[in-house]
N, C-alpha and C. Protein backbone atom coordinates (compact mmCIF):
# COMPACT_ATOMS: atom_id res chain seq x y z
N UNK A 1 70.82 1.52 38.69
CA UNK A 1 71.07 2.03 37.35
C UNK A 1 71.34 3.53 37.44
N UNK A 2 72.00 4.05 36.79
CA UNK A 2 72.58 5.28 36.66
C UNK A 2 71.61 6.40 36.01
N UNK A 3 71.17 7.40 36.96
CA UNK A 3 69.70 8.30 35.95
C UNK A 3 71.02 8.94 34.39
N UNK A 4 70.26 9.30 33.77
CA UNK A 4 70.89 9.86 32.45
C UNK A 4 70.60 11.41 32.69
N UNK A 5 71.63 11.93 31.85
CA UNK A 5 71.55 13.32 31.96
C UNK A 5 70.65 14.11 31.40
N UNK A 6 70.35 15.34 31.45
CA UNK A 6 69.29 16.12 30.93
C UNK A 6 69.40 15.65 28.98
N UNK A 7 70.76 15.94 28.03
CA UNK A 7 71.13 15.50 27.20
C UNK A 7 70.57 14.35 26.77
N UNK A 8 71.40 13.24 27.77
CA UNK A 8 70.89 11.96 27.23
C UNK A 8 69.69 11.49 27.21
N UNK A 9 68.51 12.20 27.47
CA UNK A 9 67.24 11.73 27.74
C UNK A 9 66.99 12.22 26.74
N UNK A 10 67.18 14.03 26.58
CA UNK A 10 66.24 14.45 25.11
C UNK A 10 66.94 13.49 23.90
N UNK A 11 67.84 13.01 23.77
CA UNK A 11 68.58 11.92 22.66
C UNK A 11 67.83 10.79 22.21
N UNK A 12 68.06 10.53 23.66
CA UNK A 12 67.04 8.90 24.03
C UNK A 12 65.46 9.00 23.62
N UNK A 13 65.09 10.09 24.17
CA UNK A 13 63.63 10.26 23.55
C UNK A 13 63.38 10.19 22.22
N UNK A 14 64.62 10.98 21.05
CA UNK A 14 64.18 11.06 20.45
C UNK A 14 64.58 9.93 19.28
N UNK A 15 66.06 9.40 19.92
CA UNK A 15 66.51 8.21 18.99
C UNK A 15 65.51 7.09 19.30
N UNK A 16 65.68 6.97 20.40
CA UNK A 16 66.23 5.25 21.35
C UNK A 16 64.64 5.20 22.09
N UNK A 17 63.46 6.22 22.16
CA UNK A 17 62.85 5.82 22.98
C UNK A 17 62.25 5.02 23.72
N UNK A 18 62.31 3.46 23.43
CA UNK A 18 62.06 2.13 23.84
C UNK A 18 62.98 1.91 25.52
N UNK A 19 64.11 2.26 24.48
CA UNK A 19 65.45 1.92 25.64
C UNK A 19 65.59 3.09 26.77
N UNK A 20 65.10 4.37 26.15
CA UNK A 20 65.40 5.14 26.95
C UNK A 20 63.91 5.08 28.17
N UNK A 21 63.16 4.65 27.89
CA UNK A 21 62.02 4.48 28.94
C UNK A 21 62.63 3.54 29.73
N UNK A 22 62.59 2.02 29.27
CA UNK A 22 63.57 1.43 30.17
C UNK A 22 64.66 1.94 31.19
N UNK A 23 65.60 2.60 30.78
CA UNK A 23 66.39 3.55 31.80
C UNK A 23 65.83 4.37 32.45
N UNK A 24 64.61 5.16 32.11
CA UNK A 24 64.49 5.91 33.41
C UNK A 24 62.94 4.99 34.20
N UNK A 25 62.44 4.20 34.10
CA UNK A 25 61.94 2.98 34.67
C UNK A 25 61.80 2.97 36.06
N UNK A 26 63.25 3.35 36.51
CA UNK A 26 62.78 3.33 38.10
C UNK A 26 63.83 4.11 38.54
N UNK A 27 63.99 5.13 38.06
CA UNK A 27 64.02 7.02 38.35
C UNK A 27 62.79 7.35 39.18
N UNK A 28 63.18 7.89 40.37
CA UNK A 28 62.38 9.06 41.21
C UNK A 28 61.37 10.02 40.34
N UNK A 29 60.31 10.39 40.50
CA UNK A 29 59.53 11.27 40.15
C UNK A 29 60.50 12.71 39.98
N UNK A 30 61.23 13.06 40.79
CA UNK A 30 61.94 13.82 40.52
C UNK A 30 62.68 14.32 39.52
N UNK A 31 63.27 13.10 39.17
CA UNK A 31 63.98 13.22 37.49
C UNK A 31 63.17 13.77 36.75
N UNK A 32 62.42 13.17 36.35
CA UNK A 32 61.33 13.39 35.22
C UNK A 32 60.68 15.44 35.84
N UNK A 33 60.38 15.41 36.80
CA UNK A 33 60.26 16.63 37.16
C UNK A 33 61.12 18.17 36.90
N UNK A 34 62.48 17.30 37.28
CA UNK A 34 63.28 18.45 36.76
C UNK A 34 63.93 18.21 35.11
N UNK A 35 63.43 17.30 34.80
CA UNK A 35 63.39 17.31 33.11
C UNK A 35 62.11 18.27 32.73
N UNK A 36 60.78 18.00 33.39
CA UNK A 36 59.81 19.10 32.48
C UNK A 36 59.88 20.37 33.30
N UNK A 37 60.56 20.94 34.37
CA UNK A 37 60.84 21.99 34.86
C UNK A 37 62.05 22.87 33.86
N UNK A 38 62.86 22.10 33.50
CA UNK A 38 63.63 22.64 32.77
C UNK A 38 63.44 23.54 31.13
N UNK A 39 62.82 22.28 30.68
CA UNK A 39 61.89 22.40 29.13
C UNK A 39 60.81 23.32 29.42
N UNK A 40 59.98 22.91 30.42
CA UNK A 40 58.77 24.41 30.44
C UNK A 40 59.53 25.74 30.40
N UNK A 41 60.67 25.65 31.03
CA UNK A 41 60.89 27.38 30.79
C UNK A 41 61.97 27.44 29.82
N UNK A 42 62.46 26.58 29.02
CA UNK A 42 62.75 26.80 27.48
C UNK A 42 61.50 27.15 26.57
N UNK A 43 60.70 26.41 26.50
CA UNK A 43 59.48 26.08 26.12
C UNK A 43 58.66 27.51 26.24
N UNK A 44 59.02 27.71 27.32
CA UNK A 44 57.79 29.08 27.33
C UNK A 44 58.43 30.36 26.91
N UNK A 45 59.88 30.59 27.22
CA UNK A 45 60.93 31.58 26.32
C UNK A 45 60.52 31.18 25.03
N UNK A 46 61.20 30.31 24.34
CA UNK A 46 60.40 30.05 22.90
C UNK A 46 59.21 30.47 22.40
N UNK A 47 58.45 30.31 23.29
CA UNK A 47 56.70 31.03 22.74
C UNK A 47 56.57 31.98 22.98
N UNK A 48 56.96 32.85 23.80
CA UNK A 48 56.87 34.06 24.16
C UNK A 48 57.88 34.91 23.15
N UNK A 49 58.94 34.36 22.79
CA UNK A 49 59.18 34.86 21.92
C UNK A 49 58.35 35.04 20.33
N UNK A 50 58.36 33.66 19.86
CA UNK A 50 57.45 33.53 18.88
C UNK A 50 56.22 34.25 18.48
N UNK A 51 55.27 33.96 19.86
CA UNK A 51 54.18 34.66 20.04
C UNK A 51 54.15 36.46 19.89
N UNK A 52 55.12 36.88 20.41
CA UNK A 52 55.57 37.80 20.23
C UNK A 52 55.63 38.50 19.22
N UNK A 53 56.30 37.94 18.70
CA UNK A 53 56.96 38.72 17.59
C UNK A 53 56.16 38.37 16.09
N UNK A 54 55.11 37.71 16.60
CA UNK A 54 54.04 37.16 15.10
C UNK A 54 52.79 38.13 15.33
N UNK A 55 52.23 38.56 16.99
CA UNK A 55 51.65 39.65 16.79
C UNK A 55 51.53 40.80 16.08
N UNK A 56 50.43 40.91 15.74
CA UNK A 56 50.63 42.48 14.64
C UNK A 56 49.97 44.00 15.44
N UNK A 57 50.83 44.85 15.33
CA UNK A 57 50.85 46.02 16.22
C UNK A 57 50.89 46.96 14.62
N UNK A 58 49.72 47.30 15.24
CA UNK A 58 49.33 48.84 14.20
C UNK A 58 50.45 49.21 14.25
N UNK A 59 50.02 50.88 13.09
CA UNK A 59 51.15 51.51 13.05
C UNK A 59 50.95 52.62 13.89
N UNK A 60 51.97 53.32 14.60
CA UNK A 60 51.04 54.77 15.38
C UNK A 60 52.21 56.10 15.25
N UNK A 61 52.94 55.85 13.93
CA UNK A 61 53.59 56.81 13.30
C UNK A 61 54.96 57.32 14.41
N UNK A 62 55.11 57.83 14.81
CA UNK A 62 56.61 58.21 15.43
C UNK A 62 56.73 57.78 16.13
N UNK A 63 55.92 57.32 17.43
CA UNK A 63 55.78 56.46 18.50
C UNK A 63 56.45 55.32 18.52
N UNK A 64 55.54 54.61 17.11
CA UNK A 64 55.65 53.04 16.96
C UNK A 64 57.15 52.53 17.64
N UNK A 65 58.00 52.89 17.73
CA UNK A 65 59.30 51.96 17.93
C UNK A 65 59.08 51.90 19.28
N UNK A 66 58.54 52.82 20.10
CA UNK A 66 58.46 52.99 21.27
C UNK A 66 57.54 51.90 21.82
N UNK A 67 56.43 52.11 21.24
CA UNK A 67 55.13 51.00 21.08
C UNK A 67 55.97 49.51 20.88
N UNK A 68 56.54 49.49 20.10
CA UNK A 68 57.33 48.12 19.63
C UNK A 68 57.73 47.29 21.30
N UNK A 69 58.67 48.29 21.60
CA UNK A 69 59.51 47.65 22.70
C UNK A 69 58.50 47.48 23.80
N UNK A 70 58.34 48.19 24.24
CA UNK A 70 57.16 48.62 25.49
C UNK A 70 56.23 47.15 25.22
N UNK A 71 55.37 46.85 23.87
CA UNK A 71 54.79 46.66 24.07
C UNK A 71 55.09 44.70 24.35
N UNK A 72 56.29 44.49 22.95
CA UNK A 72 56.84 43.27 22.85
C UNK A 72 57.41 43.04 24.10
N UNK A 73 57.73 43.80 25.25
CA UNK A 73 58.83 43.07 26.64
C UNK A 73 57.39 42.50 27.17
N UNK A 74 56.25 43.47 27.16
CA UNK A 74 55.13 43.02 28.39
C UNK A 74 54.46 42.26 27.86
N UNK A 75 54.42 41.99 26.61
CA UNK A 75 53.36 40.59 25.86
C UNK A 75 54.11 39.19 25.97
N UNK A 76 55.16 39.65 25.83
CA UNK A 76 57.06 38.73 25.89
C UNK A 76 56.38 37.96 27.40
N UNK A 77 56.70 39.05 28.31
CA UNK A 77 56.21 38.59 29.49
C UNK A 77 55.23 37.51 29.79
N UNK A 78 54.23 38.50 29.30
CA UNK A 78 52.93 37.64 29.97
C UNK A 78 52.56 36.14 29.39
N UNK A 79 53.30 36.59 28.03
CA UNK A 79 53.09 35.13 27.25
C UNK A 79 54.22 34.05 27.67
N UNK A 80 55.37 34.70 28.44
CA UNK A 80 56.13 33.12 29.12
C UNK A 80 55.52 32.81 30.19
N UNK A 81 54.77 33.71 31.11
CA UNK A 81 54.19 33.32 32.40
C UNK A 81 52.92 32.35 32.30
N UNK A 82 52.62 32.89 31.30
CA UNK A 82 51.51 32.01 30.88
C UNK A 82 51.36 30.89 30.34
N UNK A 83 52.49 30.43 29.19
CA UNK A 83 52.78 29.32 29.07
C UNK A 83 53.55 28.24 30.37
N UNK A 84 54.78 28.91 30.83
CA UNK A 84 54.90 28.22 32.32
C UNK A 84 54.01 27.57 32.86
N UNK A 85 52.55 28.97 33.43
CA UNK A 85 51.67 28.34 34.83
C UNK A 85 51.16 27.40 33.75
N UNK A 86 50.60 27.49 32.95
CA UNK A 86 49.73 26.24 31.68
C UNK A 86 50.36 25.19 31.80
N UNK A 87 51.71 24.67 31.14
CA UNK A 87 52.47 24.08 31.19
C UNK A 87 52.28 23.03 32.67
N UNK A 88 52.72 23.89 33.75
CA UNK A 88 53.20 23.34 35.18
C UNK A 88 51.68 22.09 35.27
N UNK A 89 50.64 23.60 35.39
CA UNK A 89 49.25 22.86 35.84
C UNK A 89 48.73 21.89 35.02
N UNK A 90 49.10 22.21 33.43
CA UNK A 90 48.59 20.71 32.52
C UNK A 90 49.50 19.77 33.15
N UNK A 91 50.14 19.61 33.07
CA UNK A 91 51.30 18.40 33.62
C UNK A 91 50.81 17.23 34.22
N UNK A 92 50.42 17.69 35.43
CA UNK A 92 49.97 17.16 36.45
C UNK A 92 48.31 16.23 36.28
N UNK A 93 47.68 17.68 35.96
CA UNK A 93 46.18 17.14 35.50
C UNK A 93 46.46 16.32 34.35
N UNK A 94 46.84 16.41 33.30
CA UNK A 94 46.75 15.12 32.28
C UNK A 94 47.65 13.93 32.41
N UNK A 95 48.73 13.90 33.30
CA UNK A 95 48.96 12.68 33.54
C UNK A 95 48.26 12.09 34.58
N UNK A 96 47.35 12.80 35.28
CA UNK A 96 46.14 12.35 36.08
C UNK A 96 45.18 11.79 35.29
N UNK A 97 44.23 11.93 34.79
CA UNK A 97 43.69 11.46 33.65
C UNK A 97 44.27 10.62 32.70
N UNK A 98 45.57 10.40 32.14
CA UNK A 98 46.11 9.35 31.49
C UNK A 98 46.12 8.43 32.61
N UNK A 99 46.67 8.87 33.85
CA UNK A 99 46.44 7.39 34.70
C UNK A 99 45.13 6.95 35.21
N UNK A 100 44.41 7.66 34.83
CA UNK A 100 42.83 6.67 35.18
C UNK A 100 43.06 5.55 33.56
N UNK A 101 43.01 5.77 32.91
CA UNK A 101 43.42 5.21 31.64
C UNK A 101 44.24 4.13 31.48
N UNK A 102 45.49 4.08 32.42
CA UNK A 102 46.50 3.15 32.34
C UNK A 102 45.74 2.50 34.14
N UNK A 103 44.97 2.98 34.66
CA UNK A 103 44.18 1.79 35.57
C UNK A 103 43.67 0.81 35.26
N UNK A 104 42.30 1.80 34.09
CA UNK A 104 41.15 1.06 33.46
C UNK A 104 41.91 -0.26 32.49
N UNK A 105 43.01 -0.60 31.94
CA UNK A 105 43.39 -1.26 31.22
C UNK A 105 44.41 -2.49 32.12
N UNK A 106 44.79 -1.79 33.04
CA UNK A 106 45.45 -3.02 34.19
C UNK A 106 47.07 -2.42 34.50
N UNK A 107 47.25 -0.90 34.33
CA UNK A 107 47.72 -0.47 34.55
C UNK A 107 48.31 -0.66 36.30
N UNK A 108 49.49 -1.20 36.84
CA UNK A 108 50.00 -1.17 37.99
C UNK A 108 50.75 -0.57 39.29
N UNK A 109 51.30 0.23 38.14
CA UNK A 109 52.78 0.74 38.44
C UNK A 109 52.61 2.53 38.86
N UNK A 110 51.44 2.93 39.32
CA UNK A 110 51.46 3.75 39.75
C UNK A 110 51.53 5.17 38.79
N UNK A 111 50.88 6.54 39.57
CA UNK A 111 50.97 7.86 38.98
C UNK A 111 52.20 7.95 38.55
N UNK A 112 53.15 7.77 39.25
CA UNK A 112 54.76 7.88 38.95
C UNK A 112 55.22 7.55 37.61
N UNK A 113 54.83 6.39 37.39
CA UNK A 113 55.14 5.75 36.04
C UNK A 113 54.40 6.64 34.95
N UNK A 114 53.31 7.19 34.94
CA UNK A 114 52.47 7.64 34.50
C UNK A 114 53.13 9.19 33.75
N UNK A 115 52.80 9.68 35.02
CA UNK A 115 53.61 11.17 35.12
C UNK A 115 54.79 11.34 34.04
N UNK A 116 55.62 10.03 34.10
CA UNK A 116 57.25 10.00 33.56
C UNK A 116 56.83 9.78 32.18
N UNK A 117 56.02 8.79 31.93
CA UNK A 117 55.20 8.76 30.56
C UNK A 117 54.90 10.06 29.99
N UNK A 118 53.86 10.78 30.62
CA UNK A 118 53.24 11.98 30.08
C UNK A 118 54.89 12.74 29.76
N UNK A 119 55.43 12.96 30.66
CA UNK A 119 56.67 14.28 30.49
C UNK A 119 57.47 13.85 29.31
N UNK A 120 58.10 12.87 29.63
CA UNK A 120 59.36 12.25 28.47
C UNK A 120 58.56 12.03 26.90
N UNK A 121 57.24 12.09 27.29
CA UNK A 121 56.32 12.38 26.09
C UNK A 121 56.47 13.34 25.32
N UNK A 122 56.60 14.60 25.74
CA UNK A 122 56.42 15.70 25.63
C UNK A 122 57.94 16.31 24.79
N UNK A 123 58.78 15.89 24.71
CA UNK A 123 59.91 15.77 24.40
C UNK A 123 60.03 15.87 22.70
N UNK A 124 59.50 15.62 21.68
CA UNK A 124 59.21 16.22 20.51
C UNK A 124 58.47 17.70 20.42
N UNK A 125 57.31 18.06 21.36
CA UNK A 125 56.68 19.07 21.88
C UNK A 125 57.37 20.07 22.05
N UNK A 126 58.47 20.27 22.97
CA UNK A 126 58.94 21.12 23.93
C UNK A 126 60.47 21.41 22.89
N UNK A 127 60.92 20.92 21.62
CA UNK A 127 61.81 21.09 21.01
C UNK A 127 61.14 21.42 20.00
N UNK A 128 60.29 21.54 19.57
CA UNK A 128 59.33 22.05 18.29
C UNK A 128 58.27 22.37 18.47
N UNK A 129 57.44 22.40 19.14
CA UNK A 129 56.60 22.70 19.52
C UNK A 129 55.92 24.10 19.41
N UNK A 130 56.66 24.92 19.25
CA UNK A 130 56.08 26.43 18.69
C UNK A 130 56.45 26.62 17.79
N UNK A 131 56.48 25.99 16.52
CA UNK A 131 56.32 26.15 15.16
C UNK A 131 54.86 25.66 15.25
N UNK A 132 53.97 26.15 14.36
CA UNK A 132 52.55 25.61 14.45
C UNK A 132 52.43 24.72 12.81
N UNK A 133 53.04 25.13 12.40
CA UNK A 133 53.18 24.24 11.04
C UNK A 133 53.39 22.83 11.14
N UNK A 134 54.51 22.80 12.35
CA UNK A 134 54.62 21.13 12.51
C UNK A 134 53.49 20.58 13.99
N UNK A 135 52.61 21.26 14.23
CA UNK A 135 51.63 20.67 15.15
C UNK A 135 51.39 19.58 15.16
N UNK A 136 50.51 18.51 14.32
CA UNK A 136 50.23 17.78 13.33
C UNK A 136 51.21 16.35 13.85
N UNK A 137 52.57 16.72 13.06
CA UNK A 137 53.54 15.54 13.29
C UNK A 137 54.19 15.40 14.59
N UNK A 138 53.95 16.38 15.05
CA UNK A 138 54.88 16.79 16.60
C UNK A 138 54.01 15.84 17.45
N UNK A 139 52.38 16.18 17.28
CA UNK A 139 51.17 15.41 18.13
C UNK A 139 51.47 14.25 17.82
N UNK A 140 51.61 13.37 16.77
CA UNK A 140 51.55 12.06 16.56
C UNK A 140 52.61 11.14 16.79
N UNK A 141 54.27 12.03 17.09
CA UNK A 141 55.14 11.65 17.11
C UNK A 141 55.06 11.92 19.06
N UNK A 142 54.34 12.45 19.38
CA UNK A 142 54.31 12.64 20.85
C UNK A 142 53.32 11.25 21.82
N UNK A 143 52.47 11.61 20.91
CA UNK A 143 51.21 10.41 21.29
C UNK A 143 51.95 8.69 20.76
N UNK A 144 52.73 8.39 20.27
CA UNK A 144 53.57 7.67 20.00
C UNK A 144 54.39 7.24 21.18
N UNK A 145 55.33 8.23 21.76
CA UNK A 145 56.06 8.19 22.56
C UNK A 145 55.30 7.82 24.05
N UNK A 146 54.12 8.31 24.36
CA UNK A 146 53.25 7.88 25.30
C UNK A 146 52.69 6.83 25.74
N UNK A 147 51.93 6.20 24.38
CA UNK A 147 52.22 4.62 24.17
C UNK A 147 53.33 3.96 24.53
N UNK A 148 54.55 4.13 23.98
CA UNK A 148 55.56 3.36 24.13
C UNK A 148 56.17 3.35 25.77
N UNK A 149 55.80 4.75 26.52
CA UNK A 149 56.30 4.63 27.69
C UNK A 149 54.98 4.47 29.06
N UNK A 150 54.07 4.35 28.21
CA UNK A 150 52.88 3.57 29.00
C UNK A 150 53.33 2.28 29.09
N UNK A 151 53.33 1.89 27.87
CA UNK A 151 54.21 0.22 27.90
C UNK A 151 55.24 -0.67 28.28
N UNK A 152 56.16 0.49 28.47
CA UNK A 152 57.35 0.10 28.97
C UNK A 152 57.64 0.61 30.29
N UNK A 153 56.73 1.35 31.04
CA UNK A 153 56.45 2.10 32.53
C UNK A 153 55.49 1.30 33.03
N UNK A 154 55.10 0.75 32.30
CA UNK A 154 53.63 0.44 33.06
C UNK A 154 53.60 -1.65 32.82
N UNK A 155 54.44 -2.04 32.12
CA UNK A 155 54.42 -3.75 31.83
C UNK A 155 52.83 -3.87 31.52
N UNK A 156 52.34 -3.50 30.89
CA UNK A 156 51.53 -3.98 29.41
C UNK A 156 51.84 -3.96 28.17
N UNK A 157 50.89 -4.18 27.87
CA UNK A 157 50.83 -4.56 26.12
C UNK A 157 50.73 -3.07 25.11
N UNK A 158 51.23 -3.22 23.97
CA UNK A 158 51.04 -2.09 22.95
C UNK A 158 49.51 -1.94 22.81
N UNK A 159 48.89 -2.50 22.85
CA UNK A 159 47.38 -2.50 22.47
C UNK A 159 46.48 -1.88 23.68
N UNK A 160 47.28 -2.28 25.06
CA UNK A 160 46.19 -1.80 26.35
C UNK A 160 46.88 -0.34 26.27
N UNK A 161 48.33 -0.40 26.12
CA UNK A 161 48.80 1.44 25.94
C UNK A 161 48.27 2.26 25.69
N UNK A 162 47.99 2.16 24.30
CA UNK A 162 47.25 2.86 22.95
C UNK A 162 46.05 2.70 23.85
N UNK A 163 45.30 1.79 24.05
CA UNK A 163 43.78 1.71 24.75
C UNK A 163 43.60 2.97 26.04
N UNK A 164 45.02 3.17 26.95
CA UNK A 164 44.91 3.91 28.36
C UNK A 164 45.38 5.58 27.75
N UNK A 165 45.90 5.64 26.54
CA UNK A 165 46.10 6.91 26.08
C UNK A 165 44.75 7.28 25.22
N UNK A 166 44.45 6.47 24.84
CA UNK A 166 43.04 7.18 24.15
C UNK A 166 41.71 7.12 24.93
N UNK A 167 41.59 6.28 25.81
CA UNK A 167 40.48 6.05 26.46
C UNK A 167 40.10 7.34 27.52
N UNK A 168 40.70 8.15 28.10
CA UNK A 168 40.30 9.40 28.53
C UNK A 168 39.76 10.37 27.43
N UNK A 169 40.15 10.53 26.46
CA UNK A 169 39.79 11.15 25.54
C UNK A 169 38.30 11.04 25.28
N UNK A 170 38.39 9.33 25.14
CA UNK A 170 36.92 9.12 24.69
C UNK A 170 35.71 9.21 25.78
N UNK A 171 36.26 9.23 26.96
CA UNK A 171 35.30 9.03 28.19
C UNK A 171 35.19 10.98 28.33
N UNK A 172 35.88 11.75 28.31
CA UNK A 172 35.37 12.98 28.22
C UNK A 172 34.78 13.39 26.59
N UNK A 173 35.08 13.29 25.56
CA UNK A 173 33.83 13.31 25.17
C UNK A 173 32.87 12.64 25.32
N UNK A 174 32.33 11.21 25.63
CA UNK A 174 31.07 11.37 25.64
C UNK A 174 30.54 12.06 26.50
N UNK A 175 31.39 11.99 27.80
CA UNK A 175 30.44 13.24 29.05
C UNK A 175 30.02 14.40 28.47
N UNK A 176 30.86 14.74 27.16
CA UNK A 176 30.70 16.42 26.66
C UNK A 176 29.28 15.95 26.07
N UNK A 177 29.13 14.78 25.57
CA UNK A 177 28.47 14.68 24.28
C UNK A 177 26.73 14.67 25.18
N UNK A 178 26.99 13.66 25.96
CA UNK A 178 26.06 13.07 26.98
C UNK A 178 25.27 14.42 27.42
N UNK A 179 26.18 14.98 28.17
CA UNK A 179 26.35 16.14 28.77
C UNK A 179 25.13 17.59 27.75
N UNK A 180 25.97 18.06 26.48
CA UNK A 180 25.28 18.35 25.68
C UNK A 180 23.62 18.32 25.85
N UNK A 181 23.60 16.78 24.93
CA UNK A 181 22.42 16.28 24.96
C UNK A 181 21.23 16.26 26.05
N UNK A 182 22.10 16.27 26.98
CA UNK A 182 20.66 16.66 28.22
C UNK A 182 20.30 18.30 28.92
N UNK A 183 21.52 18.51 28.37
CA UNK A 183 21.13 19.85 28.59
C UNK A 183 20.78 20.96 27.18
N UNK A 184 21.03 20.48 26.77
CA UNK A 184 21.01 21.05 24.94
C UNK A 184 22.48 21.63 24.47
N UNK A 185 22.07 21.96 23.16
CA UNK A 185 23.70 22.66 23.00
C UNK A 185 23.05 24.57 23.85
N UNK A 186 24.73 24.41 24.33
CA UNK A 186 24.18 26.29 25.26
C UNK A 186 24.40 27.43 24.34
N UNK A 187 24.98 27.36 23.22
CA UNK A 187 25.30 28.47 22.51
C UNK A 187 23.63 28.59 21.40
């Protein structure tokens, strides 16, 4: 089968995502890699901009414009580097943890499948995603897409999906909760 282009995937994700999991199905880890390699550093230009420019910088009278630039390139900065390394290193770790999840339920098909799940997930996220207003629908329309490509990556059911995407969730809180409780709350 023919991998789809950078284009046709964000499309597919966002029309077709049933079909478009199916197509990338048995795509190399790679694909999917240089799909969220690509988007993280859209993704993190975007916030760094955003972030940026929503900060509020006193006033310091004649200076200020000077202050402005100076200060917006190096916050600019630090806030794409930072979303990047975040970005790169969540990646990895939470489709690690989603695949204990898609184990516990009879999950087969490997981290790979997993991984491609988590990323092509992410795909409402990484196109809206720094508006904070749409947080909310972006999460639910994301966690949606995860399900569906747990399911269709992984040959289970809608019900064990939903079960391997939420079930990490619930197994770290109770450790938090557990956790807590025997030691007290620390604050």
């Amino acid at each position: 089968m023919e991998n789809l282009d950078f284009f046709n995937k964000v499309k597919g994700f966002l029309i077709s995502p049933v079909h478009t999991f199916q197509e990338v199905k048995d795509e190399a880890m790679k694909g999917a890699l240089r799909y969220f390699i690509a988007w993280i550093i859209i993704f993190s230009i975007m916030f760094a901009i955003a972030v940026t420019f929503i900060l509020p910088i006193e006033n310091l009278g004649p200076i200020q414009p000077l202050i402005d630039i100076t200060q917006g390139i190096y916050s600019g900065i630090a806030f794409f580097f930072m979303a990047l390394i975040a970005g790169i290193f969540s990646i990895f770790i939470g489709a690690g943890i989603l695949h204990i999840g898609a184990i516990l339920v009879g999950g087969k098909n490997g981290y790979r499948q997993t991984f491609k799940a988590s990323v092509y997930s992410l795909t409402p996220s990484f196109i809206l995603g720094w508006f904070p207003l749409l947080l909310i629908p972006i999460s639910i329309w994301s966690f949606i897409l995860v399900i569906l490509g747990l399911r269709e990556l992984h040959d289970i059911s809608t019900g064990k999906a939903f079960l391997a995407a939420i079930l990490p969730t619930i197994i770290i809180l109770g450790v938090t909760i557990a956790f807590t409780m025997i030691i007290g709350y620390p604050f």
